[in-house]
N, C-alpha and C. Protein backbone atom coordinates (compact mmCIF):
# COMPACT_ATOMS: atom_id res chain seq x y z
N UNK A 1 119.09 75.16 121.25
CA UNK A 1 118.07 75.50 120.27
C UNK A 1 116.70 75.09 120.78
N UNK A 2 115.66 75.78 120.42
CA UNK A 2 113.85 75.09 120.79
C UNK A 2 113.81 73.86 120.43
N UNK A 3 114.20 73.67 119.43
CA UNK A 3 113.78 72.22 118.93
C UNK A 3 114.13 70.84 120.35
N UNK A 4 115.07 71.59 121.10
CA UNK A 4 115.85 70.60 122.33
C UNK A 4 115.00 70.94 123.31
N UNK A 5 114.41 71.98 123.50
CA UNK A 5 113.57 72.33 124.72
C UNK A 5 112.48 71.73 124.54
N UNK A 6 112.10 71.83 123.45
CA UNK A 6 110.78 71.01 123.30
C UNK A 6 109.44 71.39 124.32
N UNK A 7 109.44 72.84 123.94
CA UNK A 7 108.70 73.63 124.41
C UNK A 7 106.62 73.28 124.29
N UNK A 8 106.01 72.78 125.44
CA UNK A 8 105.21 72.14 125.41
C UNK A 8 103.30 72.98 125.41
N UNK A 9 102.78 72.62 124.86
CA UNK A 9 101.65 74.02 124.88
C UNK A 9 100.83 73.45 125.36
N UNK A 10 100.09 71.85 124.46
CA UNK A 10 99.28 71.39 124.74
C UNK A 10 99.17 69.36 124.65
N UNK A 11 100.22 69.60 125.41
CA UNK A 11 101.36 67.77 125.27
C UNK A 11 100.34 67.20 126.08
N UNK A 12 99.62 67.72 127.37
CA UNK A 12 98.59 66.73 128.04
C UNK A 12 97.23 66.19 127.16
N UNK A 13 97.41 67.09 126.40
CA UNK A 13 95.74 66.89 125.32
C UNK A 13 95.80 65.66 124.64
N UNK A 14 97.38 65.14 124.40
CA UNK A 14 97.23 64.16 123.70
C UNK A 14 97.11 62.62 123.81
N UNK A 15 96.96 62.38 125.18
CA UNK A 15 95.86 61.13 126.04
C UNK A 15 94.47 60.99 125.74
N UNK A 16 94.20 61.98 125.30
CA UNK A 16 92.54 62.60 125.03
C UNK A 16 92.30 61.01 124.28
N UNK A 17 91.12 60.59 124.50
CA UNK A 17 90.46 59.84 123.53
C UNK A 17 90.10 60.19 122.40
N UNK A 18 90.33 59.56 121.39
CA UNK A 18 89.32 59.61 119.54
C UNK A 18 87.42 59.74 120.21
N UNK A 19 87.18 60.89 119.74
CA UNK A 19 85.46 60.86 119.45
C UNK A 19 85.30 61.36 118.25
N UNK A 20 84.03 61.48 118.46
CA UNK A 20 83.07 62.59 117.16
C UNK A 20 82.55 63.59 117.70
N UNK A 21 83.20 64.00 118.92
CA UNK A 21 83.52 65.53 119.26
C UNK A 21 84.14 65.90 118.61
N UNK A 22 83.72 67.74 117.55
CA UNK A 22 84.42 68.59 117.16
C UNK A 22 85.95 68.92 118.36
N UNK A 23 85.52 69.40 119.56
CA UNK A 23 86.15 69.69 120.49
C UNK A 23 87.43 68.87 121.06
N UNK A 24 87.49 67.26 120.72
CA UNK A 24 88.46 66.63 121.05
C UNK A 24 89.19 66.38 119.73
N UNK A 25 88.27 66.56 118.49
CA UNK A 25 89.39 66.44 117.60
C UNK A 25 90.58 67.32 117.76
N UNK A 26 89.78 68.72 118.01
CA UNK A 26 90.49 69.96 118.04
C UNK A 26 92.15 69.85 118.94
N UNK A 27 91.67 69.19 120.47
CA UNK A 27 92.78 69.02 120.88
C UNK A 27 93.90 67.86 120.21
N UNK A 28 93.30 67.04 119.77
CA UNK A 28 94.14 65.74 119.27
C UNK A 28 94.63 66.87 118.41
N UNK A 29 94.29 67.08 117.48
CA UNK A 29 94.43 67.73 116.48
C UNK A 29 96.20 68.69 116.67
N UNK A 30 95.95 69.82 118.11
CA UNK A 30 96.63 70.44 118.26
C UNK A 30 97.73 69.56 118.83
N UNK A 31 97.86 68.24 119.97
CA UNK A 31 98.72 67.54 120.13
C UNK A 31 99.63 67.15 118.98
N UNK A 32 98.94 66.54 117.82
CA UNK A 32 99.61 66.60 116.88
C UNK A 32 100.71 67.26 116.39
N UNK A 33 99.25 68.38 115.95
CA UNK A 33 100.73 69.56 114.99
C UNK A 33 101.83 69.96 115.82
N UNK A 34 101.81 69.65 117.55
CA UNK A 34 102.60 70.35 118.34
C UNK A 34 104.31 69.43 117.82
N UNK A 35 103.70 68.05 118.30
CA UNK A 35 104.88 66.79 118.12
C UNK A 35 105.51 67.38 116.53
N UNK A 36 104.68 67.20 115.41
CA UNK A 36 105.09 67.18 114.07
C UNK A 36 106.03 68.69 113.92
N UNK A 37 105.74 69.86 114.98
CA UNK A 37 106.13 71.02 114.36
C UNK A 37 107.50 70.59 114.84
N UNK A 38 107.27 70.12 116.38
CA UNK A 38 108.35 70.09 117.52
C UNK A 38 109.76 69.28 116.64
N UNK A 39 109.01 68.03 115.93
CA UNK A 39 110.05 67.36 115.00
C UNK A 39 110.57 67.74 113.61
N UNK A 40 109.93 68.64 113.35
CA UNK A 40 110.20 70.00 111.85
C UNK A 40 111.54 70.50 112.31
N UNK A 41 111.36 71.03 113.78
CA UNK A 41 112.21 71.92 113.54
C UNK A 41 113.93 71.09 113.93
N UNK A 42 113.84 69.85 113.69
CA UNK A 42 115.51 69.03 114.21
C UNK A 42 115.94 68.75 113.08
N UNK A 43 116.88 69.37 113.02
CA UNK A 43 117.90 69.06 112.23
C UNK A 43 118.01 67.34 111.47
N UNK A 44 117.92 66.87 112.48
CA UNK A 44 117.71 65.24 111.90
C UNK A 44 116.44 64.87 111.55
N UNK A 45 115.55 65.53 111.25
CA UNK A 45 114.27 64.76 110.85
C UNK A 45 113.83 66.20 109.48
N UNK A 46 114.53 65.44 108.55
CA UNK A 46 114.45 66.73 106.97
C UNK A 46 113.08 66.08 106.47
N UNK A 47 112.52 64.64 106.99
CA UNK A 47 111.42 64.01 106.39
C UNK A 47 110.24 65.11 106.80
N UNK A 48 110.15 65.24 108.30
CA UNK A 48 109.40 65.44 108.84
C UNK A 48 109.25 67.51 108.55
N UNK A 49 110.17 67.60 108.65
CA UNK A 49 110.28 69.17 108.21
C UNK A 49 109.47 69.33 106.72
N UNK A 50 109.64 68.72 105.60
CA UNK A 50 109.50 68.43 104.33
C UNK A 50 107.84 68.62 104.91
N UNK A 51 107.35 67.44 105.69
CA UNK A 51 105.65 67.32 105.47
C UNK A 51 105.27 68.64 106.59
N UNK A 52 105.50 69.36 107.47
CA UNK A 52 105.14 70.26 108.24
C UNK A 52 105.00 71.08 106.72
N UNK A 53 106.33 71.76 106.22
CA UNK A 53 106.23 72.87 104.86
C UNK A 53 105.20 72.79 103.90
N UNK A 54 104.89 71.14 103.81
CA UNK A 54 103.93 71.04 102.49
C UNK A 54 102.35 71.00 102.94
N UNK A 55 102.51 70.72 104.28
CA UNK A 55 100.92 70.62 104.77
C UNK A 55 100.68 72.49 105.06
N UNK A 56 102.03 73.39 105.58
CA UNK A 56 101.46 74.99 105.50
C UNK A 56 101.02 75.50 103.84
N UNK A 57 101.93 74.92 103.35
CA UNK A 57 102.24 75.60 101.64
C UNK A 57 100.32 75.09 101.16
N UNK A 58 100.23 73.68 101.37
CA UNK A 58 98.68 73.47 100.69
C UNK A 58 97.76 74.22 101.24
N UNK A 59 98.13 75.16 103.05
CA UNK A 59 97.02 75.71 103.16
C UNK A 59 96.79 77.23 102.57
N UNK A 60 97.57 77.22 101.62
CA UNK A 60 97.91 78.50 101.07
C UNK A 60 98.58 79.52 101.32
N UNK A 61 99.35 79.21 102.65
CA UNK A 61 100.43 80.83 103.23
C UNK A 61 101.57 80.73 101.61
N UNK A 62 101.91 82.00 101.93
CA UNK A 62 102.96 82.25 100.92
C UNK A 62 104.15 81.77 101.57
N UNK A 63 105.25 80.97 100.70
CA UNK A 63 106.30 80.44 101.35
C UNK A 63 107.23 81.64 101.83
N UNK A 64 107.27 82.61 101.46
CA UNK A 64 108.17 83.70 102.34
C UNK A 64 107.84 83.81 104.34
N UNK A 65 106.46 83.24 103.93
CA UNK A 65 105.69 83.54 105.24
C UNK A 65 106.02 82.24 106.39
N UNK A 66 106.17 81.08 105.68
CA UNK A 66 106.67 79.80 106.16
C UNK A 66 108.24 79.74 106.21
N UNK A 67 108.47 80.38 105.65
CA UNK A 67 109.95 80.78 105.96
C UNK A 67 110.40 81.72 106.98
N UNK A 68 109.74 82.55 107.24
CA UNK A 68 109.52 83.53 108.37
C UNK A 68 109.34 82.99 110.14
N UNK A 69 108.14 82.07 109.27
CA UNK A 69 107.82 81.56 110.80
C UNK A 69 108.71 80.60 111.47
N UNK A 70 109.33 80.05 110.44
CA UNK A 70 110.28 78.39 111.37
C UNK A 70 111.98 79.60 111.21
N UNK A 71 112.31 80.78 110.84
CA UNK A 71 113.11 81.28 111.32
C UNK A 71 112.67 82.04 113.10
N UNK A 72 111.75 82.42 112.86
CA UNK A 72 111.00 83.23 114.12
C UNK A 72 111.64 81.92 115.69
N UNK A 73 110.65 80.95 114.37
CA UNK A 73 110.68 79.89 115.71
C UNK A 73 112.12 79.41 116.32
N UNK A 74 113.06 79.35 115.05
CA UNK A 74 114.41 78.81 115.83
C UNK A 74 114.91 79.96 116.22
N UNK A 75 114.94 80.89 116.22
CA UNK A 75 115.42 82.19 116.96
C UNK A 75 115.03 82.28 118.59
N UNK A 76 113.63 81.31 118.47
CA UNK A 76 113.54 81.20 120.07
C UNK A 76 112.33 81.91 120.31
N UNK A 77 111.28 82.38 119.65
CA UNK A 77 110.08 82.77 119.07
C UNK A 77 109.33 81.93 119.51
N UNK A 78 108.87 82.18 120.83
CA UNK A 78 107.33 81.22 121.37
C UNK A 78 106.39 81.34 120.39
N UNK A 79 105.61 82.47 120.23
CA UNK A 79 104.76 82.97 119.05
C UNK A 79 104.79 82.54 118.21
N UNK A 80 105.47 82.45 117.49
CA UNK A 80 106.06 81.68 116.27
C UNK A 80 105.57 80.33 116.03
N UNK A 81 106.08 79.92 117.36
CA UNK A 81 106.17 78.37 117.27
C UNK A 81 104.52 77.86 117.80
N UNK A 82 104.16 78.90 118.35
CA UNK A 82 102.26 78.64 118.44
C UNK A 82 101.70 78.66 117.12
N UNK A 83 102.25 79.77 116.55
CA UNK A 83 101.09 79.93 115.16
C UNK A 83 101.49 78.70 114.70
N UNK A 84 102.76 78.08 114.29
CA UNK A 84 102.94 76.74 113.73
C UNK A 84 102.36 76.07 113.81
N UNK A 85 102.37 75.59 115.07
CA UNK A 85 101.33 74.58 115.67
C UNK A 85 99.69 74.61 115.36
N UNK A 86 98.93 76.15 115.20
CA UNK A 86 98.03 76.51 114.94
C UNK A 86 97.84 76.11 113.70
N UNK A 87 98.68 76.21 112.79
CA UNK A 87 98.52 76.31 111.26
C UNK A 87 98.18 75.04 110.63
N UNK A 88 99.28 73.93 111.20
CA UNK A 88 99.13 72.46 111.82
C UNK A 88 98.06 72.08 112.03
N UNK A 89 97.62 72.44 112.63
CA UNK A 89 96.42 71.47 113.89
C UNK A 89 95.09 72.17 113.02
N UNK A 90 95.14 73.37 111.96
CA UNK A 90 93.82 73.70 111.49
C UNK A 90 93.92 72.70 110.54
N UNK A 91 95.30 72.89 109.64
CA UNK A 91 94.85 71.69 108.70
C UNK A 91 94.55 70.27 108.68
N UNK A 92 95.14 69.89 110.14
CA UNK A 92 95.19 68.31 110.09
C UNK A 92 93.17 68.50 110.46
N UNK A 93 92.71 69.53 111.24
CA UNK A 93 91.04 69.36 111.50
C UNK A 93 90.54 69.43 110.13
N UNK A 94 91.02 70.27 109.23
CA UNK A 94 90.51 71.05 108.14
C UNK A 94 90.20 69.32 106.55
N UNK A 95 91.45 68.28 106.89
CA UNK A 95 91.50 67.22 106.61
C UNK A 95 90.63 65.88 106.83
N UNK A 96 90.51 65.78 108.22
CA UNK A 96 90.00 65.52 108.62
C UNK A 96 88.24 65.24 108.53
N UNK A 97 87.71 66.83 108.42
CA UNK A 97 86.28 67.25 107.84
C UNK A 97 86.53 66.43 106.57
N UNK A 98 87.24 66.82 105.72
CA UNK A 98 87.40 66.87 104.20
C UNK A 98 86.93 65.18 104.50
N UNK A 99 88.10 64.47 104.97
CA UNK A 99 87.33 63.08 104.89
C UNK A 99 86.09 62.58 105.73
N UNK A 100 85.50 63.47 106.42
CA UNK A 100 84.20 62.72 106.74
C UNK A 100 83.24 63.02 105.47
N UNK A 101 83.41 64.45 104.83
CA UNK A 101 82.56 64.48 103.68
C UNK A 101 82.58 63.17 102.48
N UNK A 102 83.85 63.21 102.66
CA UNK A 102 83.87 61.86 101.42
C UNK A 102 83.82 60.66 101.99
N UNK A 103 83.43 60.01 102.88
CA UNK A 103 82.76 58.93 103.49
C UNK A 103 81.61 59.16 103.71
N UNK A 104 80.63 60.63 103.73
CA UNK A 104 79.23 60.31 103.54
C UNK A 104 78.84 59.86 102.59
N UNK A 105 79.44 60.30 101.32
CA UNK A 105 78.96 61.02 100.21
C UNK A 105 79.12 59.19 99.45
């Protein structure tokens, strides 16, 4: 299954240092969602699957559509398993913003 291959996109990004570069959040960002999707999709980690679903569902996809994609992906669906990661890594940036606004403010 993918989840064993552990199919890698952007695994070097995540040495990257913490700044207040937009641009390195971006990669941290995508390191992230890569690990969190990578651990969604195992069978032994229902915790981690649970918070991947609820962090797509808050960004508003329709759950037919999140259902679509983590079938795509265990079918063996590179694509699939990018947009995941994409979907991931916007919200963890998209969060992220959210809390610098509320530490200016």
């Amino acid at each position: 299954m993918l989840y064993e291959a552990q199919a890698s996109f952007l695994h070097p990004l995540s040495v990257v240092e913490p700044s207040d570069d937009p641009e390195v959040l971006l990669f941290n960002a995508f390191a992230l969602g890569e690990e969190m999707v990578v651990a969604a999709l195992s069978p032994e980690r229902p915790d981690a699957n649970f918070r991947v679903v609820r962090i797509l569902f808050e960004t508003g996809l329709p759950t037919s559509h999140i259902q679509e994609m983590f079938a795509e992906t265990r079918s063996g669906n590179k694509q699939a398993l990018l947009r995941l990661i994409e979907y991931v890594a916007d919200a963890l940036v998209d969060e992220s913003d959210a809390r610098e606004i509320e530490t200016a403010n």
